[in-house]
C-alpha atoms as a PDB file:
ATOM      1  CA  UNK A   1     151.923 117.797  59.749  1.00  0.00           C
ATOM      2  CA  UNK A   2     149.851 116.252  56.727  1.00  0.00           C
ATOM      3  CA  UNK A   3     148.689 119.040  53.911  1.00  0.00           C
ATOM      4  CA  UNK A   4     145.254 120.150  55.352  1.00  0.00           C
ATOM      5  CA  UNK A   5     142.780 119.188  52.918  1.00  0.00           C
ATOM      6  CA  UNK A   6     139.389 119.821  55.542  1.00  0.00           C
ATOM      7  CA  UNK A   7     138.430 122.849  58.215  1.00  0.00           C
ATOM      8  CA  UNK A   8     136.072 122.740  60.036  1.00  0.00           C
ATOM      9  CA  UNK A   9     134.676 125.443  61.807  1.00  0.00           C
ATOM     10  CA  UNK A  10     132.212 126.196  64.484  1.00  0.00           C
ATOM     11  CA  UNK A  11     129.852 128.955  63.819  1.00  0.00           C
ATOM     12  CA  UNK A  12     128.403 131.307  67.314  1.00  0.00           C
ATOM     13  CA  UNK A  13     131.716 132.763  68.463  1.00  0.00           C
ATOM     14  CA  UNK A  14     133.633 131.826  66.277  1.00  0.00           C
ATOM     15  CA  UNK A  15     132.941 132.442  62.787  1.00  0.00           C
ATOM     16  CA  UNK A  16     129.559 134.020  64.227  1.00  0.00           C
ATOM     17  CA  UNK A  17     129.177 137.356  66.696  1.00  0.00           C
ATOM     18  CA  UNK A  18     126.079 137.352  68.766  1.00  0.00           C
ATOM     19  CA  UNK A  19     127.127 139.157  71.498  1.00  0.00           C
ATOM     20  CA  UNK A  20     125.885 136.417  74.344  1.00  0.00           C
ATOM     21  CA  UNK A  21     122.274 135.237  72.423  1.00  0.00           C
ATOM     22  CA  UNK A  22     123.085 131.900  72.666  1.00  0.00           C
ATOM     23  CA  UNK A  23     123.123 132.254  76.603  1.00  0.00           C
ATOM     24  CA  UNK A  24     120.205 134.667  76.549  1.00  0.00           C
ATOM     25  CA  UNK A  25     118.434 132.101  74.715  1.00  0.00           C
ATOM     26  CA  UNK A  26     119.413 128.975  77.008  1.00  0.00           C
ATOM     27  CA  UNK A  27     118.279 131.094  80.203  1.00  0.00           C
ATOM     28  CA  UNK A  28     114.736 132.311  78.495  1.00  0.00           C
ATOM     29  CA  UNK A  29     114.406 128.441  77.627  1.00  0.00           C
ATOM     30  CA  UNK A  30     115.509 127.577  81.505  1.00  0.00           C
ATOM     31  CA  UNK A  31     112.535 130.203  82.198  1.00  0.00           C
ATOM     32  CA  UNK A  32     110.323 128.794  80.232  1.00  0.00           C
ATOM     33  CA  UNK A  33     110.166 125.337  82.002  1.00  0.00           C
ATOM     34  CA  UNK A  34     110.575 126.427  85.539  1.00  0.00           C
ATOM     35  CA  UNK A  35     114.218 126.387  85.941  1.00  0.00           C
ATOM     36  CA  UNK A  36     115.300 130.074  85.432  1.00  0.00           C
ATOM     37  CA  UNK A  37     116.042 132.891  87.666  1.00  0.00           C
ATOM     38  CA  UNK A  38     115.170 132.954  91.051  1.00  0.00           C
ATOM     39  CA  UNK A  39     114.783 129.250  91.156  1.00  0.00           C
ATOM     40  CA  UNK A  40     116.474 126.792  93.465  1.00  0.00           C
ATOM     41  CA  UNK A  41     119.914 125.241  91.525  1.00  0.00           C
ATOM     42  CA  UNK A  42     119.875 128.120  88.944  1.00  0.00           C
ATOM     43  CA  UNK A  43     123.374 129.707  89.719  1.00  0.00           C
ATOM     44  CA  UNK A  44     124.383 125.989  89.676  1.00  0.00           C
ATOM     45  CA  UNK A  45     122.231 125.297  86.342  1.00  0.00           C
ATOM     46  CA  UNK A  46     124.099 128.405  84.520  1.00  0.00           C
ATOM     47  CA  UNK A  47     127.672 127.717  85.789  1.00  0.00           C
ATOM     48  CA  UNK A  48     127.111 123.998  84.089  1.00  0.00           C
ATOM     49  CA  UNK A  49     125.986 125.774  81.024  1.00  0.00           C
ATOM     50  CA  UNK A  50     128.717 128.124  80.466  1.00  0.00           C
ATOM     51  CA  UNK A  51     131.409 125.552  80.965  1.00  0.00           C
ATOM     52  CA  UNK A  52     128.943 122.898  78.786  1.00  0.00           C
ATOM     53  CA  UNK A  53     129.255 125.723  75.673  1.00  0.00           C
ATOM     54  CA  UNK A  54     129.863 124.289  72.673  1.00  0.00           C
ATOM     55  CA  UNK A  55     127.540 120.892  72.989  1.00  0.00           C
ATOM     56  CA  UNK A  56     124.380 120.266  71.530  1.00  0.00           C
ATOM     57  CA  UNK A  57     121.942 121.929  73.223  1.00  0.00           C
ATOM     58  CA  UNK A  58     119.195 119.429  73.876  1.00  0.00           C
ATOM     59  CA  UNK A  59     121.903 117.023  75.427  1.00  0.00           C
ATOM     60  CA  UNK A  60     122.812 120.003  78.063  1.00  0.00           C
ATOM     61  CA  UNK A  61     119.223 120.601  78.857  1.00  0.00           C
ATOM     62  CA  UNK A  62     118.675 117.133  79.638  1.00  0.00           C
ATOM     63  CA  UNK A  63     121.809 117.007  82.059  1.00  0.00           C
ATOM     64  CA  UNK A  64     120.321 119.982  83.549  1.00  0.00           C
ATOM     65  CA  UNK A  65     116.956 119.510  83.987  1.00  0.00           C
ATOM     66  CA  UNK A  66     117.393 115.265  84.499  1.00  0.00           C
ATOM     67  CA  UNK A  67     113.871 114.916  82.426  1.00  0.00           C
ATOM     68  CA  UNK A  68     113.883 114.031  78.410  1.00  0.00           C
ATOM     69  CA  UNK A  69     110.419 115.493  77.973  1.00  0.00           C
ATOM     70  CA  UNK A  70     111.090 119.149  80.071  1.00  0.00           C
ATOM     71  CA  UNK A  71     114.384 119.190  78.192  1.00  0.00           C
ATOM     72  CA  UNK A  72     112.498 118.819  74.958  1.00  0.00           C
ATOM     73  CA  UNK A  73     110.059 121.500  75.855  1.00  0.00           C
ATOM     74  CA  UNK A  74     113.432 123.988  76.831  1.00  0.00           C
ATOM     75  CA  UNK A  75     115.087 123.003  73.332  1.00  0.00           C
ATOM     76  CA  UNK A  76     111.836 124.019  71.484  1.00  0.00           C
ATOM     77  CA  UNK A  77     112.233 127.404  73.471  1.00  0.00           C
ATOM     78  CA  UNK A  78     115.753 127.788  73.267  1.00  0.00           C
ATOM     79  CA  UNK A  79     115.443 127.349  69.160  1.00  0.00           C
ATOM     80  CA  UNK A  80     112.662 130.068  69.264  1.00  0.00           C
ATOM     81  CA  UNK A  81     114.889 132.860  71.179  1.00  0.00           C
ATOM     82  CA  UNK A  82     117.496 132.068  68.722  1.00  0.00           C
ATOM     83  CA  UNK A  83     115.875 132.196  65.776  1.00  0.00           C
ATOM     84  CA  UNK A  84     113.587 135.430  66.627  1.00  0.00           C
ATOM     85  CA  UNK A  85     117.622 137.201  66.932  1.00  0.00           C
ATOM     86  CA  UNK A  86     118.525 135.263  63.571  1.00  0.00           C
ATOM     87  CA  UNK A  87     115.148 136.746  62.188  1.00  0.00           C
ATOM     88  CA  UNK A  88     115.621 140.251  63.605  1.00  0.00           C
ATOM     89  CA  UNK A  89     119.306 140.510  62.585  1.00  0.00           C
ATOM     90  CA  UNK A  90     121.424 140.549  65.409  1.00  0.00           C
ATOM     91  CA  UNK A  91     124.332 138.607  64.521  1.00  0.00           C
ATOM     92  CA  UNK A  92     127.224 139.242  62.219  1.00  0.00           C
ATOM     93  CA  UNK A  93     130.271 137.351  60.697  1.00  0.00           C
ATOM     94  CA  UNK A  94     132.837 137.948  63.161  1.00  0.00           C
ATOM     95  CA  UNK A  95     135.832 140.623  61.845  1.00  0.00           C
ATOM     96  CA  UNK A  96     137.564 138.069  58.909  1.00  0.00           C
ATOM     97  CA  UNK A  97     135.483 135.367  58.931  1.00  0.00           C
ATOM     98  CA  UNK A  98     134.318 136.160  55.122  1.00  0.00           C
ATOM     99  CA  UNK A  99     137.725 136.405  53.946  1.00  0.00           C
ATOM    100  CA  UNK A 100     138.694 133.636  55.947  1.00  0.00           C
ATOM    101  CA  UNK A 101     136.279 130.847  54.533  1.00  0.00           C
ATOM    102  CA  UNK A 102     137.185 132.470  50.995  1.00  0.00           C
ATOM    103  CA  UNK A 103     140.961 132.100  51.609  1.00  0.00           C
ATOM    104  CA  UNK A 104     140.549 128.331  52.573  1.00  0.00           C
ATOM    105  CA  UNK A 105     138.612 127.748  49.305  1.00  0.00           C
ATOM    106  CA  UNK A 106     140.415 129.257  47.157  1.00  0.00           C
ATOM    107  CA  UNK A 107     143.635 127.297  48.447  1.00  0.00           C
ATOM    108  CA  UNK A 108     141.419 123.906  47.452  1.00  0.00           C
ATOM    109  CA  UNK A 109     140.795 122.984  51.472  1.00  0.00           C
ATOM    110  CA  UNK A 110     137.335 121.948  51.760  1.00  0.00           C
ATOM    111  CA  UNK A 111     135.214 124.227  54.333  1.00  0.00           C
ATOM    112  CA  UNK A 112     132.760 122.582  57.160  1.00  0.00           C
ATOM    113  CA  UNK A 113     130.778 124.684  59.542  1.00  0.00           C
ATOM    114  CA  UNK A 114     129.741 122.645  62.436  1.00  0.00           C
ATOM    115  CA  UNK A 115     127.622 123.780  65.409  1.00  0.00           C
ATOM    116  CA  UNK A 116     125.421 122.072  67.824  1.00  0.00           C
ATOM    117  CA  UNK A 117     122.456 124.168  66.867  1.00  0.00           C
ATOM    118  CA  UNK A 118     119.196 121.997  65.265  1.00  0.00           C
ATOM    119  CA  UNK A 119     119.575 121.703  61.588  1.00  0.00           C
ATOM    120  CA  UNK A 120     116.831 124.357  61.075  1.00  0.00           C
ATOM    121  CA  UNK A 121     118.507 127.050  63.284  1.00  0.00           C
ATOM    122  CA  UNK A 122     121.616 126.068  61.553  1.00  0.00           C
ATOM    123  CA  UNK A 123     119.902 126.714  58.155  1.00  0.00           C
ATOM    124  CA  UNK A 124     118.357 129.794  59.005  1.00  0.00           C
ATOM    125  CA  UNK A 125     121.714 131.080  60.325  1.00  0.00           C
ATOM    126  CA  UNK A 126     123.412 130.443  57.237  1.00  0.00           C
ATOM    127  CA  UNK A 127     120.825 131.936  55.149  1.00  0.00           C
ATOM    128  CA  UNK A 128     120.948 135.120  57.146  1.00  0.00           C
ATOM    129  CA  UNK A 129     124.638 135.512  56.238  1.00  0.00           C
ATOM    130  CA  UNK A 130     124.427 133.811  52.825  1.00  0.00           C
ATOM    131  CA  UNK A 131     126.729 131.651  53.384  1.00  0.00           C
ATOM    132  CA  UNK A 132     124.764 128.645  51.988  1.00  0.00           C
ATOM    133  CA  UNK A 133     127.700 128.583  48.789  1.00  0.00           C
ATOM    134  CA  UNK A 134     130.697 129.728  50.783  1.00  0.00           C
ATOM    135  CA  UNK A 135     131.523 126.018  52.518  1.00  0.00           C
ATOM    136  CA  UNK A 136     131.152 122.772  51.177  1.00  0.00           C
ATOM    137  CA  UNK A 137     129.214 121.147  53.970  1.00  0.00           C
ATOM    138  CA  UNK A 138     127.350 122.239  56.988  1.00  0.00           C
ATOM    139  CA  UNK A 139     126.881 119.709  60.134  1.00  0.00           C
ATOM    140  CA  UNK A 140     124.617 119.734  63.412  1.00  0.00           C
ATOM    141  CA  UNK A 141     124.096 116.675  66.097  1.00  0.00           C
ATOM    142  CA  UNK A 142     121.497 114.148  65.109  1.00  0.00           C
ATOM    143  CA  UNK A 143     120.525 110.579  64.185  1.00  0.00           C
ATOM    144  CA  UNK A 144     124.087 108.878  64.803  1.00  0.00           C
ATOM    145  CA  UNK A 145     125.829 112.217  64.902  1.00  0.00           C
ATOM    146  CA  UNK A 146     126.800 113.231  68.598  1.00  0.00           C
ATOM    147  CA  UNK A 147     127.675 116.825  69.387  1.00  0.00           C
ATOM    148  CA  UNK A 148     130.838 118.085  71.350  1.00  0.00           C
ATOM    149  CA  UNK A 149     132.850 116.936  72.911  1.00  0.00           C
ATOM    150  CA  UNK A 150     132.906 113.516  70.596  1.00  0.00           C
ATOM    151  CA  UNK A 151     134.461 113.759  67.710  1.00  0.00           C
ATOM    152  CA  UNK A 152     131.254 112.981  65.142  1.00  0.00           C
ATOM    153  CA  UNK A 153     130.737 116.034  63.690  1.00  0.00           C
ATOM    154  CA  UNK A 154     134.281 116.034  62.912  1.00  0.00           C
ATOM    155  CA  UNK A 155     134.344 112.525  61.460  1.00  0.00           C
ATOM    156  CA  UNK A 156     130.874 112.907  60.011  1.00  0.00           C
ATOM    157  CA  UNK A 157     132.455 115.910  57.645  1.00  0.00           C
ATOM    158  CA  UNK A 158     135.493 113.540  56.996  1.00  0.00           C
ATOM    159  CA  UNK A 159     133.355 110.636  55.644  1.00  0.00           C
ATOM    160  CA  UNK A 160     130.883 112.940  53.623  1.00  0.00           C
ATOM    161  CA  UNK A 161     133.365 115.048  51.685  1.00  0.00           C
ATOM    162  CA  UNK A 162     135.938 112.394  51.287  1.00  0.00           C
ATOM    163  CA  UNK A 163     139.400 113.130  52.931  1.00  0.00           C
ATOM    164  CA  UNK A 164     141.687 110.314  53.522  1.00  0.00           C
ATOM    165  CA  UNK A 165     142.955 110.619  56.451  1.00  0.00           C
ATOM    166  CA  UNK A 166     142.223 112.789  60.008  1.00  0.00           C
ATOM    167  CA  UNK A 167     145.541 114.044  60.351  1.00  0.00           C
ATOM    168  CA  UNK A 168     144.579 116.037  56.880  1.00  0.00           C
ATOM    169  CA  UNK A 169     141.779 117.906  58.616  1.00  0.00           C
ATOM    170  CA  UNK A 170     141.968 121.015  61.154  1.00  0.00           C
ATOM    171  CA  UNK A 171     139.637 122.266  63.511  1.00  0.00           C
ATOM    172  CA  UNK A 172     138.548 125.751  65.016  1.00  0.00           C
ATOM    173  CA  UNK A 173     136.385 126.671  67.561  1.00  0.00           C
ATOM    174  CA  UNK A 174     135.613 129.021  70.648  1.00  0.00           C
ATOM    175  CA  UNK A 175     135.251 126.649  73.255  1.00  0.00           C
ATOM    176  CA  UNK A 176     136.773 123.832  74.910  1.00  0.00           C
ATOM    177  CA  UNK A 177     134.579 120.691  74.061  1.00  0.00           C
ATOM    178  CA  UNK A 178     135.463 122.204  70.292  1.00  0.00           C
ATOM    179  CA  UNK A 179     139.114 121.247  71.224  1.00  0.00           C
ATOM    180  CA  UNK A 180     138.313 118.440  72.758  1.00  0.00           C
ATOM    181  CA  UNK A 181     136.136 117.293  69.874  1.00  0.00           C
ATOM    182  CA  UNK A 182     139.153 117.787  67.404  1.00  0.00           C
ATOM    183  CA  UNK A 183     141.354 116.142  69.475  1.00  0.00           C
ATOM    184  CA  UNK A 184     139.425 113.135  69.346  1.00  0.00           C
ATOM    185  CA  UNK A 185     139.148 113.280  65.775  1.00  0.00           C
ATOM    186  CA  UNK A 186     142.623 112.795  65.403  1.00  0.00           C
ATOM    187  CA  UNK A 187     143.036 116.524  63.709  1.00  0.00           C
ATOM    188  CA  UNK A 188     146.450 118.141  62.818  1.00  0.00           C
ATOM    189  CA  UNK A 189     145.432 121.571  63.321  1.00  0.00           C
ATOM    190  CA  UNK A 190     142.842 121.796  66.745  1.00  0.00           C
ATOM    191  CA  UNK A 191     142.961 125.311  67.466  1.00  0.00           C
ATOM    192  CA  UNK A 192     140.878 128.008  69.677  1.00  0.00           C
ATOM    193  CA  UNK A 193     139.638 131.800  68.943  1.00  0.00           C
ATOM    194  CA  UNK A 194     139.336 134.139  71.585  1.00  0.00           C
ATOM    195  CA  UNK A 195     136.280 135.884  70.517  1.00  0.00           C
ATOM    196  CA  UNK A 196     133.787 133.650  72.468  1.00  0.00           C
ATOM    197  CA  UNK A 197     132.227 131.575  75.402  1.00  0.00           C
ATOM    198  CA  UNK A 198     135.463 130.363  76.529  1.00  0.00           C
ATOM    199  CA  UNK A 199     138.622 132.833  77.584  1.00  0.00           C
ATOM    200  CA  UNK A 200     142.463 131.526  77.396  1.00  0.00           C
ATOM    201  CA  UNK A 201     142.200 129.909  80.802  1.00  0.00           C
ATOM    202  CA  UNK A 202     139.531 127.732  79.892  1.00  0.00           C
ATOM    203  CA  UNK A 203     140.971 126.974  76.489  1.00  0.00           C
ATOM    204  CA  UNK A 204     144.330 126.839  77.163  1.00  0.00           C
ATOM    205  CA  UNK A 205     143.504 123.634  79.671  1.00  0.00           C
ATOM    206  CA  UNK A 206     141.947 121.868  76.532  1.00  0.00           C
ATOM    207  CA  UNK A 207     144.007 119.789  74.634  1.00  0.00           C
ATOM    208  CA  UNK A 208     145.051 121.839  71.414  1.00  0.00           C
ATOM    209  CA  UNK A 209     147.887 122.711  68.892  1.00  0.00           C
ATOM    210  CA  UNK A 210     146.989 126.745  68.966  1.00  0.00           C
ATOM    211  CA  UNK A 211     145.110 130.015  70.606  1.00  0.00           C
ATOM    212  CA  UNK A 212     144.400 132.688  67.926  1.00  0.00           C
ATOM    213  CA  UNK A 213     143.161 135.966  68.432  1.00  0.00           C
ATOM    214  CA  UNK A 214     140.738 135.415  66.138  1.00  0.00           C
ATOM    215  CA  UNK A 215     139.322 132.922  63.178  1.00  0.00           C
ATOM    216  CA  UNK A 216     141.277 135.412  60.938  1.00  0.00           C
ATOM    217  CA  UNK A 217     144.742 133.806  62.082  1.00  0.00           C
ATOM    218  CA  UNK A 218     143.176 130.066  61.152  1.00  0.00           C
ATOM    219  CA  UNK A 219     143.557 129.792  57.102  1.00  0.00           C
ATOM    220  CA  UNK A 220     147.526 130.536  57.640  1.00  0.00           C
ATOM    221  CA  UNK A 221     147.708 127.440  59.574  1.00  0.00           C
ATOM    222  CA  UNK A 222     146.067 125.237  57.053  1.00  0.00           C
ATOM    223  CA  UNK A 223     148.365 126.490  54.292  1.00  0.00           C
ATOM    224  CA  UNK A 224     146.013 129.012  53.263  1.00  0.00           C
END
């Protein structure tokens, strides 16, 4: 295995407790354009959302809803729900994450957090932990940048900060399309956390290198 020289990290779940928000939000956005509880398909709607955990979110509510402009409107909502509990306080670095991020740093490997949050919740998130100076980059889907499960986050972080080559990079996350997303990136280290949306089952059918208890395992693999 090549000297890891880039992690990158997903934030709700795995770096990130919040106790099932990011559901909550997706189902008070699903309410909010006539697609929540009680409606016809919703069981359906939520079972495609759990396993689709992970992506960016305004590409899952337009496989959901089949409409660009209703998925739109459910984004908009989903953002708000999230960011009210971002406001309020309700999440927390999950047990080692701190210490994890400052271990990788302080062994010279370059951090990434990557979500599939907007930029703004992304932003707001890290500002609520004040992490803004604890990684060296900090990546959501966008112009030219799709989310999980392709690998552009990944390779986006890879061409910004400068590594060589994708076997020098390692990934962590709490859901399959993370994996999947590292895979594809051609990463080393691809390895999944058992502190969120997706349990061993789910992650152990993804292609990966390791299952950790937790993102507090992950600097040991990258030679931190």
């Amino acid at each position: 295995m090549s000297e890891i020289r880039l992690a990158v990290l997903d934030l709700a779940g795995t770096t990130v407790r919040d106790d099932g928000m990011v559901e909550a939000a997706f189902v008070d956005a699903l309410r909010d354009v006539g697609a929540g509880p009680g409606t016809d398909g919703y069981a359906e709607r939520l079972g495609a959302l759990r396993a689709a955990m992970g992506r960016s979110k305004l590409e899952v509510f337009r496989e959901l809803l089949g409409d660009d402009a209703r998925a739109r409107q459910a984004n908009v909502a989903f953002e708000a729900a999230y960011g009210a509990g971002v406001a309020a306080g309700a999440l927390h670095p999950i047990e080692g994450a701190p210490e994890a991020l400052a271990a990788l740093r302080a062994a010279g490997v370059l951090v990434c957090l990557s979500t599939g949050f907007s930029e703004r919740t992304r932003d707001a998130l890290l500002d609520a932990l004040g992490w803004r100076d604890r990684v060296d980059l900090a990546l959501s889907p966008g112009p030219g940048v799709r989310g999980r499960p392709y690998p552009d986050l990944v390779l986006a972080a890879v061409l910004a900060l400068e590594v060589d080559d994708v076997r020098a990079v390692a990934v962590v996350g709490d859901t399959a399309n993370d994996l999947l997303a590292g895979t594809r990136a051609g990463a080393s280290v691809v390895a999944g956390v058992l502190t969120g949306a997706h349990g061993r089952a789910e992650l152990g059918a993804a292609p990966h290198t390791h299952l950790l208890d937790s993102v507090a395992e992950f600097p040991a693999l990258c030679g931190a």
